[in-house]
C-alpha atoms as a PDB file:
ATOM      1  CA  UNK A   1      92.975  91.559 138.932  1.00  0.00           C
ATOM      2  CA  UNK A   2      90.723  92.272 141.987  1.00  0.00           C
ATOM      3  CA  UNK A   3      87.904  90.109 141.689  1.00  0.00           C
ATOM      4  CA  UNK A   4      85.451  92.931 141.881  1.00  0.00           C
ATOM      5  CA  UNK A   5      86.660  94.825 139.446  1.00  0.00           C
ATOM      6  CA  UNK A   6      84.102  93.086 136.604  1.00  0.00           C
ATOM      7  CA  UNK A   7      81.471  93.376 138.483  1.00  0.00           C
ATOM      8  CA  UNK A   8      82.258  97.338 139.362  1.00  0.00           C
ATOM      9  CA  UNK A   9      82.615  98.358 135.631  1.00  0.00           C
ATOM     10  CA  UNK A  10      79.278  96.380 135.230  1.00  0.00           C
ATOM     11  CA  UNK A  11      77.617  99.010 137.669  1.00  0.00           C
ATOM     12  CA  UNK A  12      79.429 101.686 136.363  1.00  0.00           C
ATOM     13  CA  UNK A  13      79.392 101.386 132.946  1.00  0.00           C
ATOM     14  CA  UNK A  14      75.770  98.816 132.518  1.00  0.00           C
ATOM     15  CA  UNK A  15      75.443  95.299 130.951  1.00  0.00           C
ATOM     16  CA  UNK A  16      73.992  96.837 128.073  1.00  0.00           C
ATOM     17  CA  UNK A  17      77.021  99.034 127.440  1.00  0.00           C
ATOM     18  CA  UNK A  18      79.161  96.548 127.544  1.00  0.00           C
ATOM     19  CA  UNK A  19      77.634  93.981 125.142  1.00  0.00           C
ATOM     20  CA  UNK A  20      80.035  95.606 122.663  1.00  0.00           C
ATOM     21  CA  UNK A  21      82.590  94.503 124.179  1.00  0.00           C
ATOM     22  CA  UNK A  22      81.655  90.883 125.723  1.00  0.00           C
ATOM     23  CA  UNK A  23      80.759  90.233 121.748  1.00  0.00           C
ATOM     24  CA  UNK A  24      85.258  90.704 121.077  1.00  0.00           C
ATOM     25  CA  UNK A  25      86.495  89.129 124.336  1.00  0.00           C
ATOM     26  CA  UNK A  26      86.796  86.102 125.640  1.00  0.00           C
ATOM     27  CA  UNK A  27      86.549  86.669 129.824  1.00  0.00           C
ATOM     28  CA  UNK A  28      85.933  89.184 132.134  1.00  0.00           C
ATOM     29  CA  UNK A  29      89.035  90.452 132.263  1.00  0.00           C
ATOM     30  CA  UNK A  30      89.636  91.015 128.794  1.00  0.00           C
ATOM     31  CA  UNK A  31      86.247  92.939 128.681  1.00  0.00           C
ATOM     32  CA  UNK A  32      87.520  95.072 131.162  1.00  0.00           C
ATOM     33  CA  UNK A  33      91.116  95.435 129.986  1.00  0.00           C
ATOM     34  CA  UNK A  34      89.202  96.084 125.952  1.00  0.00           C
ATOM     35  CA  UNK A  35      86.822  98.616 128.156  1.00  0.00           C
ATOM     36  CA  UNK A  36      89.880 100.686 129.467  1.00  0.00           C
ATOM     37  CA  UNK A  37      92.086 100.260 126.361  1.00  0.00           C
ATOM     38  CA  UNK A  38      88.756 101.843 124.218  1.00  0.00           C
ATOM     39  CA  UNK A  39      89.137 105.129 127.054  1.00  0.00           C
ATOM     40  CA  UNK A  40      92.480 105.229 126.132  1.00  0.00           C
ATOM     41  CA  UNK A  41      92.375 105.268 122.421  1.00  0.00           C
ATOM     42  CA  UNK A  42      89.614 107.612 122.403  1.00  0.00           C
ATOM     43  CA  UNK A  43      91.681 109.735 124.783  1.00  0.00           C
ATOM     44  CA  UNK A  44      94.669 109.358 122.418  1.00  0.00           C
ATOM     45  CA  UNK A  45      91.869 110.517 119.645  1.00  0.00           C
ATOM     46  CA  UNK A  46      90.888 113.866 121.203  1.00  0.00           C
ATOM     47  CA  UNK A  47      93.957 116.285 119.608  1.00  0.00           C
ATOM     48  CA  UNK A  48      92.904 115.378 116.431  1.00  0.00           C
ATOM     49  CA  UNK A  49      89.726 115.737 116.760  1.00  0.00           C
ATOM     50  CA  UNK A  50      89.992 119.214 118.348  1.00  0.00           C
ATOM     51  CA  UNK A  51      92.777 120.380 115.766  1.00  0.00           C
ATOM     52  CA  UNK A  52      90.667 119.523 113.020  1.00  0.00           C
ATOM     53  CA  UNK A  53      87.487 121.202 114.364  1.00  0.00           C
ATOM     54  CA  UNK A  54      88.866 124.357 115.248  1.00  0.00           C
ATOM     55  CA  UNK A  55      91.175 124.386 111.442  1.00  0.00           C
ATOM     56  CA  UNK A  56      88.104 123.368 109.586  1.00  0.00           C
ATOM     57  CA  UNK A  57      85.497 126.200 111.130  1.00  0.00           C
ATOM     58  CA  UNK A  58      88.269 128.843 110.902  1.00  0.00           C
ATOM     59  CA  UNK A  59      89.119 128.177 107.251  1.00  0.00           C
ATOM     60  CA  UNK A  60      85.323 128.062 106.082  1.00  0.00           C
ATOM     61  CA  UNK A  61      84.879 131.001 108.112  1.00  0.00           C
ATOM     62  CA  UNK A  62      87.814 132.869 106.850  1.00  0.00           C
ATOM     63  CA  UNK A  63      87.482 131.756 103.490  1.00  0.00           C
ATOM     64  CA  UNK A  64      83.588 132.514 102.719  1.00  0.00           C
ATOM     65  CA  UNK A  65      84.244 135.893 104.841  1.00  0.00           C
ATOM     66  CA  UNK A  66      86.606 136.993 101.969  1.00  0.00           C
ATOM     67  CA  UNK A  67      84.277 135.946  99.181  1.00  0.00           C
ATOM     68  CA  UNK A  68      81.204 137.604 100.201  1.00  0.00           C
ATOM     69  CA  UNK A  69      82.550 140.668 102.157  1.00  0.00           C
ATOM     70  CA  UNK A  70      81.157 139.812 105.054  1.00  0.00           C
ATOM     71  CA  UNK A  71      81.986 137.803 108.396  1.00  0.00           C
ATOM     72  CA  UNK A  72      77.766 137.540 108.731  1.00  0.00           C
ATOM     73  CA  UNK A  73      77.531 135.103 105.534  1.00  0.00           C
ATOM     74  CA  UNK A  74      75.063 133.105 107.112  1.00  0.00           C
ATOM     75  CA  UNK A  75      72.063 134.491 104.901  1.00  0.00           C
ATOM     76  CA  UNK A  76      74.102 134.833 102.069  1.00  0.00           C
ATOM     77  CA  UNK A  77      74.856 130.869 101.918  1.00  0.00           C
ATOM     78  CA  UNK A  78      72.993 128.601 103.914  1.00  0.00           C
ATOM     79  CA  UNK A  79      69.838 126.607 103.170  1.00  0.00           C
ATOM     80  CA  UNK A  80      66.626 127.732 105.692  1.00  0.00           C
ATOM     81  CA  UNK A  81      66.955 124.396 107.779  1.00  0.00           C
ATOM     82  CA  UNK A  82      70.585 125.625 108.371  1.00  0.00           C
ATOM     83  CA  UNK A  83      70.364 129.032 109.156  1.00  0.00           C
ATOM     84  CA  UNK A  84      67.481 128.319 111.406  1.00  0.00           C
ATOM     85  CA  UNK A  85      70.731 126.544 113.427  1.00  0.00           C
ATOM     86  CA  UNK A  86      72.744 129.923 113.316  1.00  0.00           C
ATOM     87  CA  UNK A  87      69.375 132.259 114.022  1.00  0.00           C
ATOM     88  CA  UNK A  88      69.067 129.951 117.244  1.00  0.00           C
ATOM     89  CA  UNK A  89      72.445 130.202 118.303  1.00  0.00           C
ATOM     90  CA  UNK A  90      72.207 133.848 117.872  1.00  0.00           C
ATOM     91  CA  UNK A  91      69.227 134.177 120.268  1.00  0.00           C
ATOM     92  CA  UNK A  92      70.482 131.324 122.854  1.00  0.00           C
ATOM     93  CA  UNK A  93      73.976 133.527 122.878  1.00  0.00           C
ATOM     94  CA  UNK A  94      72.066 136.625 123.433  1.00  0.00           C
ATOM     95  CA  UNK A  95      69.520 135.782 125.882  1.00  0.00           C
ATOM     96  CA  UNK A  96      72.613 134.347 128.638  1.00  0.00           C
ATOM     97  CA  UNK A  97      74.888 137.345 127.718  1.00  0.00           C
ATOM     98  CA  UNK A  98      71.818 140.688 126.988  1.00  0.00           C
ATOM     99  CA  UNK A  99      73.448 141.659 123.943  1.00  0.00           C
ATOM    100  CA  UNK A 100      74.244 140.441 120.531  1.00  0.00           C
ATOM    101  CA  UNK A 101      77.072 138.244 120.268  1.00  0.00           C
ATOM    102  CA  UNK A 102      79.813 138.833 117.922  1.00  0.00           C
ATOM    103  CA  UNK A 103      80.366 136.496 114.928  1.00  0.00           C
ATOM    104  CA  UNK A 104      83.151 135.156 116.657  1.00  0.00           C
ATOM    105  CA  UNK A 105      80.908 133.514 119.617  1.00  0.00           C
ATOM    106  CA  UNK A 106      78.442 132.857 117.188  1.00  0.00           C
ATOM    107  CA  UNK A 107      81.450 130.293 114.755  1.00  0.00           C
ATOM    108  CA  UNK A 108      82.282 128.434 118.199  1.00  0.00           C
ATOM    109  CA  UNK A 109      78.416 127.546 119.385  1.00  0.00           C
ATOM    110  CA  UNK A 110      78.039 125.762 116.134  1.00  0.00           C
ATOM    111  CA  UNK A 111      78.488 121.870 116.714  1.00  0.00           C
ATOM    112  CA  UNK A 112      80.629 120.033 114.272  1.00  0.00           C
ATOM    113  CA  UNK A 113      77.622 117.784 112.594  1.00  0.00           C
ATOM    114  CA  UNK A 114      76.615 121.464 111.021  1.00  0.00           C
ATOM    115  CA  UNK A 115      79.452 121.137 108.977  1.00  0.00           C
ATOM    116  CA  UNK A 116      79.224 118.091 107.129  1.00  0.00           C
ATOM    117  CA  UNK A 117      76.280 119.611 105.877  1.00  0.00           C
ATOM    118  CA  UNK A 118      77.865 122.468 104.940  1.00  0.00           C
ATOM    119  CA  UNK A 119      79.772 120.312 102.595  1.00  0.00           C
ATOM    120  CA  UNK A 120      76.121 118.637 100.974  1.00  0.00           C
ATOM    121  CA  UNK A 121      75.324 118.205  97.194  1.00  0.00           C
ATOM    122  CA  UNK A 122      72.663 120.877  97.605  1.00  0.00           C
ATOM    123  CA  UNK A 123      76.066 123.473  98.414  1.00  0.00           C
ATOM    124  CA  UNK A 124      78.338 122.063  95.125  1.00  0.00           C
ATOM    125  CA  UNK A 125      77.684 124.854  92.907  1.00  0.00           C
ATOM    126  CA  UNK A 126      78.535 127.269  95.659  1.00  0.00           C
ATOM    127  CA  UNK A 127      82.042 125.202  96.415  1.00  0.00           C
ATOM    128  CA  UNK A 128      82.837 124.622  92.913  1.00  0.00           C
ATOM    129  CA  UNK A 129      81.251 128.221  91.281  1.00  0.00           C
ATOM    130  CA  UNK A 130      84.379 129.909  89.079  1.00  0.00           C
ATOM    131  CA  UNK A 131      86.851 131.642  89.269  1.00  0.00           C
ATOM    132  CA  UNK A 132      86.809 131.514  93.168  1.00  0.00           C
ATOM    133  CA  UNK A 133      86.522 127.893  93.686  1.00  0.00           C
ATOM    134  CA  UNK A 134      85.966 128.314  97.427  1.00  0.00           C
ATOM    135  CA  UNK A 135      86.531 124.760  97.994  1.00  0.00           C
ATOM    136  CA  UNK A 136      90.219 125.069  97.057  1.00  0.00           C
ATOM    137  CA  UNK A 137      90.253 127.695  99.355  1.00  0.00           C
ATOM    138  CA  UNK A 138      89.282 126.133 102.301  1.00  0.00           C
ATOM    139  CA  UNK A 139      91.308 122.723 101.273  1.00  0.00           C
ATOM    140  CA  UNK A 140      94.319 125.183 100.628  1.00  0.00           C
ATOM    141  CA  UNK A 141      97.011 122.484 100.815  1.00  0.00           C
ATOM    142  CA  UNK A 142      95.134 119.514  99.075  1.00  0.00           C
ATOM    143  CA  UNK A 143      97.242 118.141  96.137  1.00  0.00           C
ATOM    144  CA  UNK A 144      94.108 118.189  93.149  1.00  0.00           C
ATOM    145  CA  UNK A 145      91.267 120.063  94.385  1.00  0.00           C
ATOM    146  CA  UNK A 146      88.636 118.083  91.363  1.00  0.00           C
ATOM    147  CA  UNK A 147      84.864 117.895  90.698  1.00  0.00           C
ATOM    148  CA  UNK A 148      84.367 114.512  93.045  1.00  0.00           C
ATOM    149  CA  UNK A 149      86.457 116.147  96.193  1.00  0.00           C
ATOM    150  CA  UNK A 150      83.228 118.090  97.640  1.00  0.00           C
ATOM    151  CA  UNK A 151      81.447 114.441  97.707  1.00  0.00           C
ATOM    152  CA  UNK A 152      84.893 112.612  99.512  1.00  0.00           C
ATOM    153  CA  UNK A 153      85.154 115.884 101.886  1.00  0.00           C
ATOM    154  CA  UNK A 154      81.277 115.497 102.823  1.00  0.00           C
ATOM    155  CA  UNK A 155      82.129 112.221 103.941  1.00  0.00           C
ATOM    156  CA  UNK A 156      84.991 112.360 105.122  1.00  0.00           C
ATOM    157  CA  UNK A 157      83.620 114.948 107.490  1.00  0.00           C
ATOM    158  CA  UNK A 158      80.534 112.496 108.370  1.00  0.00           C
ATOM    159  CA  UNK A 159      82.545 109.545 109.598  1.00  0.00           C
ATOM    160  CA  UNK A 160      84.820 112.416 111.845  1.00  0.00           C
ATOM    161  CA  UNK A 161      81.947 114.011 113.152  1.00  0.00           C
ATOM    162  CA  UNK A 162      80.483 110.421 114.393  1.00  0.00           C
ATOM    163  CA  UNK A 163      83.551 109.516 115.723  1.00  0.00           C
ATOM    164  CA  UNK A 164      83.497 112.655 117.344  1.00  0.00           C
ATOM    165  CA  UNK A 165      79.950 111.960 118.451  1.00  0.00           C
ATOM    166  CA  UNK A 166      81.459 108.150 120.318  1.00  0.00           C
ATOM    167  CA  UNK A 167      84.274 109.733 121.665  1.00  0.00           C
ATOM    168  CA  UNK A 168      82.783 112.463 123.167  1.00  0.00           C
ATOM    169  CA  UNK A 169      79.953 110.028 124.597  1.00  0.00           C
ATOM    170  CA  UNK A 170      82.173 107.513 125.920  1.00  0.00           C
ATOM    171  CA  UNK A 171      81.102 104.825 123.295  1.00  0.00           C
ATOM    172  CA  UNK A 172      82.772 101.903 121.683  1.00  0.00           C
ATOM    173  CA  UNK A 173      85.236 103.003 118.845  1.00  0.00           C
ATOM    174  CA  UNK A 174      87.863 100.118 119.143  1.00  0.00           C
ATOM    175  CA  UNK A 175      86.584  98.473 116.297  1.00  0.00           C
ATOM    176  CA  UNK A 176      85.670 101.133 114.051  1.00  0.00           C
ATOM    177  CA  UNK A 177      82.918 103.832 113.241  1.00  0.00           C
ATOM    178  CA  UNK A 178      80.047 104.396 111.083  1.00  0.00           C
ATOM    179  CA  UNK A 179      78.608 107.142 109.250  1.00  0.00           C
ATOM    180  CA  UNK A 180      74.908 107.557 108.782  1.00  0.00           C
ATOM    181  CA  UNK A 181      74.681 105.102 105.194  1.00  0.00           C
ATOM    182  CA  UNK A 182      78.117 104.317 105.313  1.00  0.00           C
ATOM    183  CA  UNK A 183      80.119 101.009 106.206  1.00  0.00           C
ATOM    184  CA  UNK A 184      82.110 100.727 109.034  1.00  0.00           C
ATOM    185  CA  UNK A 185      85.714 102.165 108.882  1.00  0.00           C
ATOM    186  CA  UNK A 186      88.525 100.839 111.126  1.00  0.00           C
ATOM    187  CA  UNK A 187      90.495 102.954 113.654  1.00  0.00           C
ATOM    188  CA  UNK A 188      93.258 103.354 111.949  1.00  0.00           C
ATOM    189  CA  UNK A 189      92.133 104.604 108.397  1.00  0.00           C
ATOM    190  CA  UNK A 190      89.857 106.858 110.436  1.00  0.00           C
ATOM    191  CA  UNK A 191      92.961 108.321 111.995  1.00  0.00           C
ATOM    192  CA  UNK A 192      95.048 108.640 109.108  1.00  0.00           C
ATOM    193  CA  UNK A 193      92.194 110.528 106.990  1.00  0.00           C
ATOM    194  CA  UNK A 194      92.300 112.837 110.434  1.00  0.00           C
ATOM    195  CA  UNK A 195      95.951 113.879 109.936  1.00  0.00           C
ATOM    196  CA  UNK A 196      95.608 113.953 106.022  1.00  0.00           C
ATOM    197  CA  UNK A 197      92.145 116.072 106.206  1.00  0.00           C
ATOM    198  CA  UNK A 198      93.829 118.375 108.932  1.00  0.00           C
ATOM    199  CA  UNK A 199      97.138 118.727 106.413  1.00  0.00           C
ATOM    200  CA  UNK A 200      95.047 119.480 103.582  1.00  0.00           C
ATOM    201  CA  UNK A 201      93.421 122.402 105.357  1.00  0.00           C
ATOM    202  CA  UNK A 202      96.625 123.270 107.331  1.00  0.00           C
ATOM    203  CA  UNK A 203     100.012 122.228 107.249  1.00  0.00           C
ATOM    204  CA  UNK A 204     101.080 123.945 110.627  1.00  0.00           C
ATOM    205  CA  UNK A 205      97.668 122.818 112.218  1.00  0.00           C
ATOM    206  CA  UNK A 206      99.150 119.006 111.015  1.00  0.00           C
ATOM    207  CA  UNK A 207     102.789 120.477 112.719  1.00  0.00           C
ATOM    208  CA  UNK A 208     101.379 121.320 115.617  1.00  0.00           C
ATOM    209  CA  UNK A 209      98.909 118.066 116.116  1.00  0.00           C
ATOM    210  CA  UNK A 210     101.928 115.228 115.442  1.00  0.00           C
ATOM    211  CA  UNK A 211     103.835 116.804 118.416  1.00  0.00           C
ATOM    212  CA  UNK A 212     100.724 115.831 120.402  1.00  0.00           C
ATOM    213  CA  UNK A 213      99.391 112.636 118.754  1.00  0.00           C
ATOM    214  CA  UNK A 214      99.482 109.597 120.825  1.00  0.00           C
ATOM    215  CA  UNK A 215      97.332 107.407 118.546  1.00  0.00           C
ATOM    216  CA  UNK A 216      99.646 105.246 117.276  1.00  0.00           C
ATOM    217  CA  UNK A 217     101.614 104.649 120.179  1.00  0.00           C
ATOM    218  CA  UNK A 218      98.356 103.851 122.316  1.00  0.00           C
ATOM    219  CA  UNK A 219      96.576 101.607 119.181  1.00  0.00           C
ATOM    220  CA  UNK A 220      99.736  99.302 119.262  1.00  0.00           C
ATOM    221  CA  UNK A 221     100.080  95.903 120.294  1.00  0.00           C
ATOM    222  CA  UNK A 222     102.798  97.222 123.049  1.00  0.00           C
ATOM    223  CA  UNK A 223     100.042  99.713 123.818  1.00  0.00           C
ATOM    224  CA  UNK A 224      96.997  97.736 124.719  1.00  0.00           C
ATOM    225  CA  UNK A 225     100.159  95.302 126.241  1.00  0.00           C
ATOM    226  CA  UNK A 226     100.233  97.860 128.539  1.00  0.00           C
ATOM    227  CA  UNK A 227      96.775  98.200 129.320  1.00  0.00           C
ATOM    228  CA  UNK A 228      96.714  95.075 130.048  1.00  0.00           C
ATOM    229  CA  UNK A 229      99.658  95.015 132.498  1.00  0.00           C
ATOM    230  CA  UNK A 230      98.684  97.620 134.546  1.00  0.00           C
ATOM    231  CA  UNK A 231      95.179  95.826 135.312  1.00  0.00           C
ATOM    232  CA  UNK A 232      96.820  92.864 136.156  1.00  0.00           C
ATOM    233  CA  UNK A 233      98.648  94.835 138.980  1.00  0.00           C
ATOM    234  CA  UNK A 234      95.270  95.387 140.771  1.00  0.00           C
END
């Protein structure tokens, strides 16, 4: 390895930043080679991540659109601290474009920590309210839709919208992720709940993702190996 190569991803990246990783490895060089495999596992993250947003907003969307008659359910549904989210969005959309934006536009401004929220104790009744169960709806291909999968769902969306949050950021997620109140959960459990989550919502979404996952192949010993080669070649 070139012998500036520490020092480089000390300017580029800070000391600070990379505390996280000094605290799991041993020399420079490994801090550096856990650095760039992190990149690429987050990298190897980002189909997943996307698949799932885009399949979770569509199917609420879609499925509280056909419940209430409307595609503007906001008002019907969400608490005052939420739809003061979706009024701003409105405005923010309107004042770049000069005219109202269309529901559509609207769905894709929202950022993925409003839905975890969605998915709160204060919204149970609504998800669980008879005969439409609107949660088995949206979870169209889960296996037992029952009282506690609102609560599991809530989280599970919490611990994928932080890992969202690191990824996105370029922060640490090699050796896990928290939620807000939660414990840490390891890489690979976070991953498979991805896929599973995504397959309860939509099978062909999960089709579509596995012919683009990388994950496991890059989270391998034989893929950090590699990592580790190619930084050797410097």
């Amino acid at each position: 390895m070139h012998t500036d190569l520490y020092s480089a991803l000390e300017r580029i990246a800070s000391i600070p930043r990379l505390s996280r990783y000094r605290a799991s490895a041993d020399t420079d060089f490994d801090v550096v080679a856990l650095y760039c495999w992190n990149i690429a596992l987050a990298e190897s993250l980002m189909p997943a991540i996307a698949i799932l947003e885009v399949t979770l907003r569509n199917s609420v969307h879609r499925t509280i659109t056909n419940l209430e008659g409307t595609e503007w359910w906001f008002q019907e549904i969400l608490n005052p601290r939420s739809l003061a989210i979706i009024e701003k969005i409105q405005r923010d959309l309107e004042r770049r474009s000069g005219v109202a934006p269309s529901v559509g536009k609207v769905i894709a401004e929202i950022n993925f920590g409003f839905w975890p929220k969605l998915f709160a104790k204060s919204y149970h009744k609504f998800w669980w309210r008879y005969p439409d169960r609107p949660l088995a709806q949206v979870l169209a291909f889960h296996p037992n839709v029952a009282r506690d999968t609102r609560a599991t769902f809530e989280m599970r969306l919490e611990y994928f919208a932080a890992l969202r949050n690191r990824v996105m950021h370029q922060e640490a997620v090699f050796d896990g992720v928290t939620a807000i109140n939660r414990p840490r959960m390891d890489l690979d459990t976070l991953h498979h709940r991805l896929l599973e989550t995504i397959g309860w919502l939509d099978q062909d979404a999960l089709s579509i993702l596995m012919c683009l996952d990388r994950y496991p192949d890059v989270a391998s010993e034989d893929g950090r190996q590699h990592i580790v080669d190619l930084l050797r070649r410097l």
